[in-house]
PDB file of N, CA and C in Angstrom:
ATOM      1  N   UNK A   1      -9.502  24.562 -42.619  1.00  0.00           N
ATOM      2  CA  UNK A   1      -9.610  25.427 -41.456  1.00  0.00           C
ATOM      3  C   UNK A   1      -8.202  25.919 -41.124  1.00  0.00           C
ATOM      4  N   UNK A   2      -7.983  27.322 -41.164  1.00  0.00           N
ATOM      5  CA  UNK A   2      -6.361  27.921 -41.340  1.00  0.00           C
ATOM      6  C   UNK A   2      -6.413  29.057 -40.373  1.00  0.00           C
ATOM      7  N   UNK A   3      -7.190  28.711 -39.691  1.00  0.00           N
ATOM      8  CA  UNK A   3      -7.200  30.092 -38.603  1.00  0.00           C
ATOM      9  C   UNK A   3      -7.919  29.969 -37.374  1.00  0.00           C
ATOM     10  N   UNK A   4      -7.732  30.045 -36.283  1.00  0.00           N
ATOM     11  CA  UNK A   4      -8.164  30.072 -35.060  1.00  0.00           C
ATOM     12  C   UNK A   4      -9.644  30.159 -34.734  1.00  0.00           C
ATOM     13  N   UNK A   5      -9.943  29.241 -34.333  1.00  0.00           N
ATOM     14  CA  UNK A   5     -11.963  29.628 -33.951  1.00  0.00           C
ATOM     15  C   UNK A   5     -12.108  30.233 -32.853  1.00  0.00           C
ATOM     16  N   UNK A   6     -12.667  31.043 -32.814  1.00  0.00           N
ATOM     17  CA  UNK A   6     -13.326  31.780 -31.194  1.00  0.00           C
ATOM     18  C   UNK A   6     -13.783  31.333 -30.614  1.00  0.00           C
ATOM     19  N   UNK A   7     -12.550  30.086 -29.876  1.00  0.00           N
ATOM     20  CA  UNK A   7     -12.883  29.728 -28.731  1.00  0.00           C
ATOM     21  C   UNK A   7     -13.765  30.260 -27.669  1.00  0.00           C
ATOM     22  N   UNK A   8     -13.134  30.990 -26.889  1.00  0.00           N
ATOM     23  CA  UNK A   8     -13.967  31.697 -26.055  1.00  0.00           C
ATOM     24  C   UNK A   8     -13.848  31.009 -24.624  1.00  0.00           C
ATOM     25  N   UNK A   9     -14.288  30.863 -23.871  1.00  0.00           N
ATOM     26  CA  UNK A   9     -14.104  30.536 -22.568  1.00  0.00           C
ATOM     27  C   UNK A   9     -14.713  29.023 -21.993  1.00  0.00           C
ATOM     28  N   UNK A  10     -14.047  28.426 -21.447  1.00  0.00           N
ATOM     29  CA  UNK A  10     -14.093  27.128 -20.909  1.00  0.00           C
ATOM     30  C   UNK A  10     -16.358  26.597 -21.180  1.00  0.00           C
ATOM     31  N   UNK A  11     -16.700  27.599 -20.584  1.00  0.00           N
ATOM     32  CA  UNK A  11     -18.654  26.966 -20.540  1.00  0.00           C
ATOM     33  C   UNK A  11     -18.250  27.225 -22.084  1.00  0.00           C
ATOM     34  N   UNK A  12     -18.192  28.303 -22.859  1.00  0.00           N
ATOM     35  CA  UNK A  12     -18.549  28.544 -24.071  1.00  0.00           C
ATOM     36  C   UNK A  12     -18.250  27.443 -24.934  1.00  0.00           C
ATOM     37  N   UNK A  13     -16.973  27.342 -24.905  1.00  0.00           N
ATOM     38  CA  UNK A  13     -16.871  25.836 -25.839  1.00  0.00           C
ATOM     39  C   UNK A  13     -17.670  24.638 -25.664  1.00  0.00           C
ATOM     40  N   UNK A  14     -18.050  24.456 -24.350  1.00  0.00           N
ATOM     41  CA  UNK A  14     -18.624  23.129 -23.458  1.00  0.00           C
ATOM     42  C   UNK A  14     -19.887  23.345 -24.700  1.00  0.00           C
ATOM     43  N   UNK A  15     -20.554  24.593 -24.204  1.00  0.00           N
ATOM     44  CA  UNK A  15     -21.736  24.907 -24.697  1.00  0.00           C
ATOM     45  C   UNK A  15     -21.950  24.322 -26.318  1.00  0.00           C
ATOM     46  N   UNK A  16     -20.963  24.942 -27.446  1.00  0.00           N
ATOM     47  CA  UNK A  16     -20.542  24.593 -28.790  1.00  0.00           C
ATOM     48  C   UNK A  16     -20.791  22.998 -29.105  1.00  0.00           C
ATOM     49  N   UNK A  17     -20.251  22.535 -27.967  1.00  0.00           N
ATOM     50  CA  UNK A  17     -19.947  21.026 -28.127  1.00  0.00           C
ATOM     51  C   UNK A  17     -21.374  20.403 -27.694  1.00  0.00           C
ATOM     52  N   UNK A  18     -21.800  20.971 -27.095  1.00  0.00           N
ATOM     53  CA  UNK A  18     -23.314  19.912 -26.019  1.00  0.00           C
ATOM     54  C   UNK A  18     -24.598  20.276 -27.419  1.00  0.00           C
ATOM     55  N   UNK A  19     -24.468  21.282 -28.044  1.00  0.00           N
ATOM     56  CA  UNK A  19     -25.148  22.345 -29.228  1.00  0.00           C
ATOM     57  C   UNK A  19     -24.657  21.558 -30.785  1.00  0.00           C
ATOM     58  N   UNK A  20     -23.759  20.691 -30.926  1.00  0.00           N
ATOM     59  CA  UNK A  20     -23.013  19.922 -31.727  1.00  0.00           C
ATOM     60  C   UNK A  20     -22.772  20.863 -32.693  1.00  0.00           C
ATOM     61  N   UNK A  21     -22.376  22.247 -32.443  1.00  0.00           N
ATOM     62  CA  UNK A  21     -21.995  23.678 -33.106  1.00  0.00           C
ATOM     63  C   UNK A  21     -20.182  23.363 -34.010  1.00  0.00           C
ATOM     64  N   UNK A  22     -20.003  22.164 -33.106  1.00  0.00           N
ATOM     65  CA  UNK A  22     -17.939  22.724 -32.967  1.00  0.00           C
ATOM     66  C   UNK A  22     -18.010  21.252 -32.371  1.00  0.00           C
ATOM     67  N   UNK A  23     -16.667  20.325 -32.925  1.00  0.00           N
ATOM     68  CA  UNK A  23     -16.349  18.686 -32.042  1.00  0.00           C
ATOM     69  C   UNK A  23     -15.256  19.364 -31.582  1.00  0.00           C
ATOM     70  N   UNK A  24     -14.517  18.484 -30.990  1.00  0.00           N
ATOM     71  CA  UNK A  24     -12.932  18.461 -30.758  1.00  0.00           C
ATOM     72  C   UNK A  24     -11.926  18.368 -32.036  1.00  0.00           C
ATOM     73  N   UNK A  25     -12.545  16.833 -33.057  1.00  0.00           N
ATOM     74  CA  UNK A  25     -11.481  17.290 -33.889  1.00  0.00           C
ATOM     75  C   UNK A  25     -11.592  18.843 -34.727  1.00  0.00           C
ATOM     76  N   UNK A  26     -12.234  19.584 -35.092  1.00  0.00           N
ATOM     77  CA  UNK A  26     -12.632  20.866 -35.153  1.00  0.00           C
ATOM     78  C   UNK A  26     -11.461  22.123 -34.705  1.00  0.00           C
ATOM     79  N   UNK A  27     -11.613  21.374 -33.574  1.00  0.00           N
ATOM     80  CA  UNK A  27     -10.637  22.346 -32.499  1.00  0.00           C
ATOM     81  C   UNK A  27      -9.689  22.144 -32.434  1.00  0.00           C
ATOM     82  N   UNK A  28      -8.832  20.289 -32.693  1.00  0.00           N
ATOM     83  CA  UNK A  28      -7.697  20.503 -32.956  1.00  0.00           C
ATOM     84  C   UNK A  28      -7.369  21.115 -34.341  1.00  0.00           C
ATOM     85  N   UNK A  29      -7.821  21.145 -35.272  1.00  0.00           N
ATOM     86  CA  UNK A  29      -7.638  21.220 -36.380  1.00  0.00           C
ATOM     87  C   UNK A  29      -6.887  22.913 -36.501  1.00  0.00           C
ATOM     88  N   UNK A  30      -8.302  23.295 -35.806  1.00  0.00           N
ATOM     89  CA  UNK A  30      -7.564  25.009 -35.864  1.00  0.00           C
ATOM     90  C   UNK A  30      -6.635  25.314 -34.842  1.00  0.00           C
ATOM     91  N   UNK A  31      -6.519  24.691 -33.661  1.00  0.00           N
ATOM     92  CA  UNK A  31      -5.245  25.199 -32.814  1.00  0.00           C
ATOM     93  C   UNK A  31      -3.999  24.392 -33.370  1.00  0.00           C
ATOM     94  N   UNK A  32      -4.139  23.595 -34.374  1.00  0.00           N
ATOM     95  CA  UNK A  32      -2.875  22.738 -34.679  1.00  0.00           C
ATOM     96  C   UNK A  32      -2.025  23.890 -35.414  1.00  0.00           C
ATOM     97  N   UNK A  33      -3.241  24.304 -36.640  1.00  0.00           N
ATOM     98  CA  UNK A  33      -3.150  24.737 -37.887  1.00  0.00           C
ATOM     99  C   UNK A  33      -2.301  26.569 -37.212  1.00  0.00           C
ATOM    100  N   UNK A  34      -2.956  26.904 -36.192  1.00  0.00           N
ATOM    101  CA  UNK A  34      -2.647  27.916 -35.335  1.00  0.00           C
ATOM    102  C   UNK A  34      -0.936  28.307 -34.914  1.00  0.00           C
ATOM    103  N   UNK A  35      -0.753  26.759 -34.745  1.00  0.00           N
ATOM    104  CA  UNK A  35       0.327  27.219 -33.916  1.00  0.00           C
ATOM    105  C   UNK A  35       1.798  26.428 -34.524  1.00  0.00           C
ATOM    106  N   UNK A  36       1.258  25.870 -35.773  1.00  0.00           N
ATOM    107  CA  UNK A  36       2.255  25.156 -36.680  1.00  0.00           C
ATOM    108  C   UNK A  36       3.593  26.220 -36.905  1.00  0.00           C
ATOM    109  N   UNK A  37       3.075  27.473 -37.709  1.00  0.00           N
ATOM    110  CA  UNK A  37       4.436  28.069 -37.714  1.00  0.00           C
ATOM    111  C   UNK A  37       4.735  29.243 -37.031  1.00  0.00           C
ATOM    112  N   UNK A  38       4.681  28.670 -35.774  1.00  0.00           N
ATOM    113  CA  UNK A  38       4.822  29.331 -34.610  1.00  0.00           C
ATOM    114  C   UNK A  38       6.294  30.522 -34.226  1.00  0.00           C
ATOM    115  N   UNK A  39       6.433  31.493 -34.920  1.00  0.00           N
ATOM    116  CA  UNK A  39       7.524  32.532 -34.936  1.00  0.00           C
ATOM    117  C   UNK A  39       8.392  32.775 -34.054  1.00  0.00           C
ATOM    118  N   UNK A  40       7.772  32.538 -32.803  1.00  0.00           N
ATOM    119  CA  UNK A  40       8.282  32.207 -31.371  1.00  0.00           C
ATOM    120  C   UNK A  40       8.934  31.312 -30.794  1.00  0.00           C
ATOM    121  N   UNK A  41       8.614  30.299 -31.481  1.00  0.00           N
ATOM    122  CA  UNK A  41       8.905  28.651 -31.037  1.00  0.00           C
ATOM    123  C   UNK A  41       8.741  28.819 -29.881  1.00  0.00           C
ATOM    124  N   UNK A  42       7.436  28.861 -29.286  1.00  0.00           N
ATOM    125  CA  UNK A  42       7.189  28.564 -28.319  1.00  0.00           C
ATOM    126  C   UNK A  42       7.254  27.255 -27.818  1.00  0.00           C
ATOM    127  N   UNK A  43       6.478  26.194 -28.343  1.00  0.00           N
ATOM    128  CA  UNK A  43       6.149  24.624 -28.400  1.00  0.00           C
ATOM    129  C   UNK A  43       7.876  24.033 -28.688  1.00  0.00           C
ATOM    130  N   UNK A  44       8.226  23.558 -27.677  1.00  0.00           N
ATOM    131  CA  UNK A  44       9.249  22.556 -27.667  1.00  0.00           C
ATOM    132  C   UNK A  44       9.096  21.341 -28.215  1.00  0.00           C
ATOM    133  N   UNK A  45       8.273  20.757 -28.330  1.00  0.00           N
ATOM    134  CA  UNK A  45       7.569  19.745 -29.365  1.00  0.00           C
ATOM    135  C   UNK A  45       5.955  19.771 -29.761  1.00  0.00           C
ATOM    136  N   UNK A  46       5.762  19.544 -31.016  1.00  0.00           N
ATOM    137  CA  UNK A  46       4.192  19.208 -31.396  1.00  0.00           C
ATOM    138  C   UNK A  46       3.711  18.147 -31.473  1.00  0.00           C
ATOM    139  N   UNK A  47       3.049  17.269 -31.256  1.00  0.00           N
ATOM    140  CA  UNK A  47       2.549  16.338 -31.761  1.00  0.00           C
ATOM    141  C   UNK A  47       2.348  16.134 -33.096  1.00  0.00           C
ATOM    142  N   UNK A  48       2.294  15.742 -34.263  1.00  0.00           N
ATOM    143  CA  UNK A  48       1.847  15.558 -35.309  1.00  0.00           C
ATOM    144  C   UNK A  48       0.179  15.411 -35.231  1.00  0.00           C
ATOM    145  N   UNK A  49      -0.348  16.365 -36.236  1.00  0.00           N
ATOM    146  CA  UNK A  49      -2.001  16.306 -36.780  1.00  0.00           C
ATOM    147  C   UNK A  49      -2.272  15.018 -36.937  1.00  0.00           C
ATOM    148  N   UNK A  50      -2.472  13.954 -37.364  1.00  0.00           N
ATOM    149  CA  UNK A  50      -2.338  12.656 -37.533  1.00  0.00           C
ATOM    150  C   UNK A  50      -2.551  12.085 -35.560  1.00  0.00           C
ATOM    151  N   UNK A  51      -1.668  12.227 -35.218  1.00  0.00           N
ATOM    152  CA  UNK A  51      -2.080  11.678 -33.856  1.00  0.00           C
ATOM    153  C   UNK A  51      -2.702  12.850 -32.943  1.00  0.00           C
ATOM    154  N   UNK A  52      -3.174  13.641 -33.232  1.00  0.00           N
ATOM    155  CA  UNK A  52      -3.706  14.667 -32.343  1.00  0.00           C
ATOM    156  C   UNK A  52      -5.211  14.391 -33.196  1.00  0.00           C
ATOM    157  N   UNK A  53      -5.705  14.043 -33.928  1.00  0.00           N
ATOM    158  CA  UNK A  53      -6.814  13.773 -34.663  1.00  0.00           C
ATOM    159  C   UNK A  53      -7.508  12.638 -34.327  1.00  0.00           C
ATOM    160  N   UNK A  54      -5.979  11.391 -33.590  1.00  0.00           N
ATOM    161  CA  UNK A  54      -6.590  10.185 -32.962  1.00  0.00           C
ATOM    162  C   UNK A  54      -7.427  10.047 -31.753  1.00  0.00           C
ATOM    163  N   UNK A  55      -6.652  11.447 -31.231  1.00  0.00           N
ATOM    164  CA  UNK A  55      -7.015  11.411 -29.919  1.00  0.00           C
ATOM    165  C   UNK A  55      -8.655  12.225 -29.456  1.00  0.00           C
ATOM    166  N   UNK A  56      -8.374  13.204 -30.800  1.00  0.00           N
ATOM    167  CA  UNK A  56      -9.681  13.704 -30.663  1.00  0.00           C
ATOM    168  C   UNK A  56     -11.225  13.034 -31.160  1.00  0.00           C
ATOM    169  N   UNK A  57     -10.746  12.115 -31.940  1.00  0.00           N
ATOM    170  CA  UNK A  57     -11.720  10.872 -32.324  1.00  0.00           C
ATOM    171  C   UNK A  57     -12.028  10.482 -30.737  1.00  0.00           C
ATOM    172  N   UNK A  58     -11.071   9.658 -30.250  1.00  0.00           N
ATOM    173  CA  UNK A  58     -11.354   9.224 -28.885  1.00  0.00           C
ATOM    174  C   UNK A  58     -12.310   9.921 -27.740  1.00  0.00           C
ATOM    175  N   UNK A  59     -11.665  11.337 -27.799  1.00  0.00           N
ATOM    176  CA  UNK A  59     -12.734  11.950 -27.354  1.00  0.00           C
ATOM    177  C   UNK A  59     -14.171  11.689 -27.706  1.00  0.00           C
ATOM    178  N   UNK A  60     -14.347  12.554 -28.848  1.00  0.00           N
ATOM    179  CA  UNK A  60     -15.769  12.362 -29.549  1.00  0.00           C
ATOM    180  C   UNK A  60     -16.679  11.409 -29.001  1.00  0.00           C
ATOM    181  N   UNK A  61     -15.573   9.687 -28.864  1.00  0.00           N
ATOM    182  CA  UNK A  61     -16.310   8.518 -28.913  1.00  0.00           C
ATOM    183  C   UNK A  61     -16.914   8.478 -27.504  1.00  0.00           C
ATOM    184  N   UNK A  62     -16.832   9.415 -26.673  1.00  0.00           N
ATOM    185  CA  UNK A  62     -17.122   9.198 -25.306  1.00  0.00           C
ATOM    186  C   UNK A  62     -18.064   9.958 -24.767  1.00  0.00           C
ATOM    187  N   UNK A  63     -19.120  10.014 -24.072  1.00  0.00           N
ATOM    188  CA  UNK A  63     -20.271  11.348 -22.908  1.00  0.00           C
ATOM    189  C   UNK A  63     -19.245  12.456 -22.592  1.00  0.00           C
ATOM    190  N   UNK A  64     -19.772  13.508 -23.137  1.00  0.00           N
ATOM    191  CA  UNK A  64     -19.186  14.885 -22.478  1.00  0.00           C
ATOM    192  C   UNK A  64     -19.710  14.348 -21.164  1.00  0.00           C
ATOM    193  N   UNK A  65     -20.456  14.374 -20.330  1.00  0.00           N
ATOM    194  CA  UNK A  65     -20.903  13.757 -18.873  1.00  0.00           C
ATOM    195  C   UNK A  65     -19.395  13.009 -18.395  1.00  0.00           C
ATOM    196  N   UNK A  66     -19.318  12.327 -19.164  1.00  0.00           N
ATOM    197  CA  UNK A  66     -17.951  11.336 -18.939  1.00  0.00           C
ATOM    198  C   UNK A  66     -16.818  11.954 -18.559  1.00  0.00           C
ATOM    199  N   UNK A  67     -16.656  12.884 -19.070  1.00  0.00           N
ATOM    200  CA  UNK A  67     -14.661  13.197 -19.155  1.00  0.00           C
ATOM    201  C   UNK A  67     -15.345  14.990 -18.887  1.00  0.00           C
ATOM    202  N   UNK A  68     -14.856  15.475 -17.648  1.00  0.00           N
ATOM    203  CA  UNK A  68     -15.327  17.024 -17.560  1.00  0.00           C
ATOM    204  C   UNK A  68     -14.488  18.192 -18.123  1.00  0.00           C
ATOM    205  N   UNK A  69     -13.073  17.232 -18.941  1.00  0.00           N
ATOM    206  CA  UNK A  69     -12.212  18.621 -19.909  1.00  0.00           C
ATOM    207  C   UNK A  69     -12.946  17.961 -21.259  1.00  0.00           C
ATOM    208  N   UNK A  70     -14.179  17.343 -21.472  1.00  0.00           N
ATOM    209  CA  UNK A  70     -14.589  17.026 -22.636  1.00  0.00           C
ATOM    210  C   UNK A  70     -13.889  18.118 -24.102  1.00  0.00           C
ATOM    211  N   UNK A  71     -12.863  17.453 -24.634  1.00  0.00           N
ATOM    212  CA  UNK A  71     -12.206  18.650 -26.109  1.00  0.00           C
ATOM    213  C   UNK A  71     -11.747  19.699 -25.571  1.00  0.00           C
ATOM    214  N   UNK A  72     -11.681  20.211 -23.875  1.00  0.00           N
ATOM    215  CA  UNK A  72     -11.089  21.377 -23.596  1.00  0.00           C
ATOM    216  C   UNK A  72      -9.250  21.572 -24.401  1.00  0.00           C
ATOM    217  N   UNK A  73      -8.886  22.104 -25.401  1.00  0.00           N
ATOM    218  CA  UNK A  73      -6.987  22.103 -25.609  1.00  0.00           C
ATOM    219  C   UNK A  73      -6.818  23.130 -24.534  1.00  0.00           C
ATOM    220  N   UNK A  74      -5.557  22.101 -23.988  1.00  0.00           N
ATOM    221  CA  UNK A  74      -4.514  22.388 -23.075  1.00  0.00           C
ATOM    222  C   UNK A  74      -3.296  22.171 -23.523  1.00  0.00           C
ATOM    223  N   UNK A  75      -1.974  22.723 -22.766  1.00  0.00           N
ATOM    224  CA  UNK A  75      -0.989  22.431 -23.457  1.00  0.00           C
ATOM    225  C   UNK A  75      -0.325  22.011 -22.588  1.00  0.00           C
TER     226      UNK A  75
END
């Protein structure tokens, strides 16, 4: 996955995810992959894929009900 998914707007993703269309790790995968060689250097630091993959496991493991930014990326 080497390119950005159409996200789309906060319900829309919710929606993706409740639809088991799209997980989180999914989503990090393409905003990682997104913003790796970032021309701008915007990102003052990245996390490494490896621990951004941990975290999105974690997610996964939990009720969207549970956590209400269920996989929302923020920065």
């Amino acid at each position: 996955m080497n390119e950005l998914l159409p996200l789309g707007d906060i319900p829309s993703l919710m929606g993706c995810y409740a639809k088991r269309e799209l997980t989180p790790s999914q989503v990090v995968q393409a905003v990682h992959a997104a913003i790796r060689n970032d021309p701008d250097h915007v990102w003052i630091y990245k996390l490494p894929l490896v621990s951004l993959m941990g975290y999105a496991r974690a997610v996964e493991a939990q009720s969207m009900a549970a956590l209400p930014l269920y996989g929302i990326p923020f920065a």
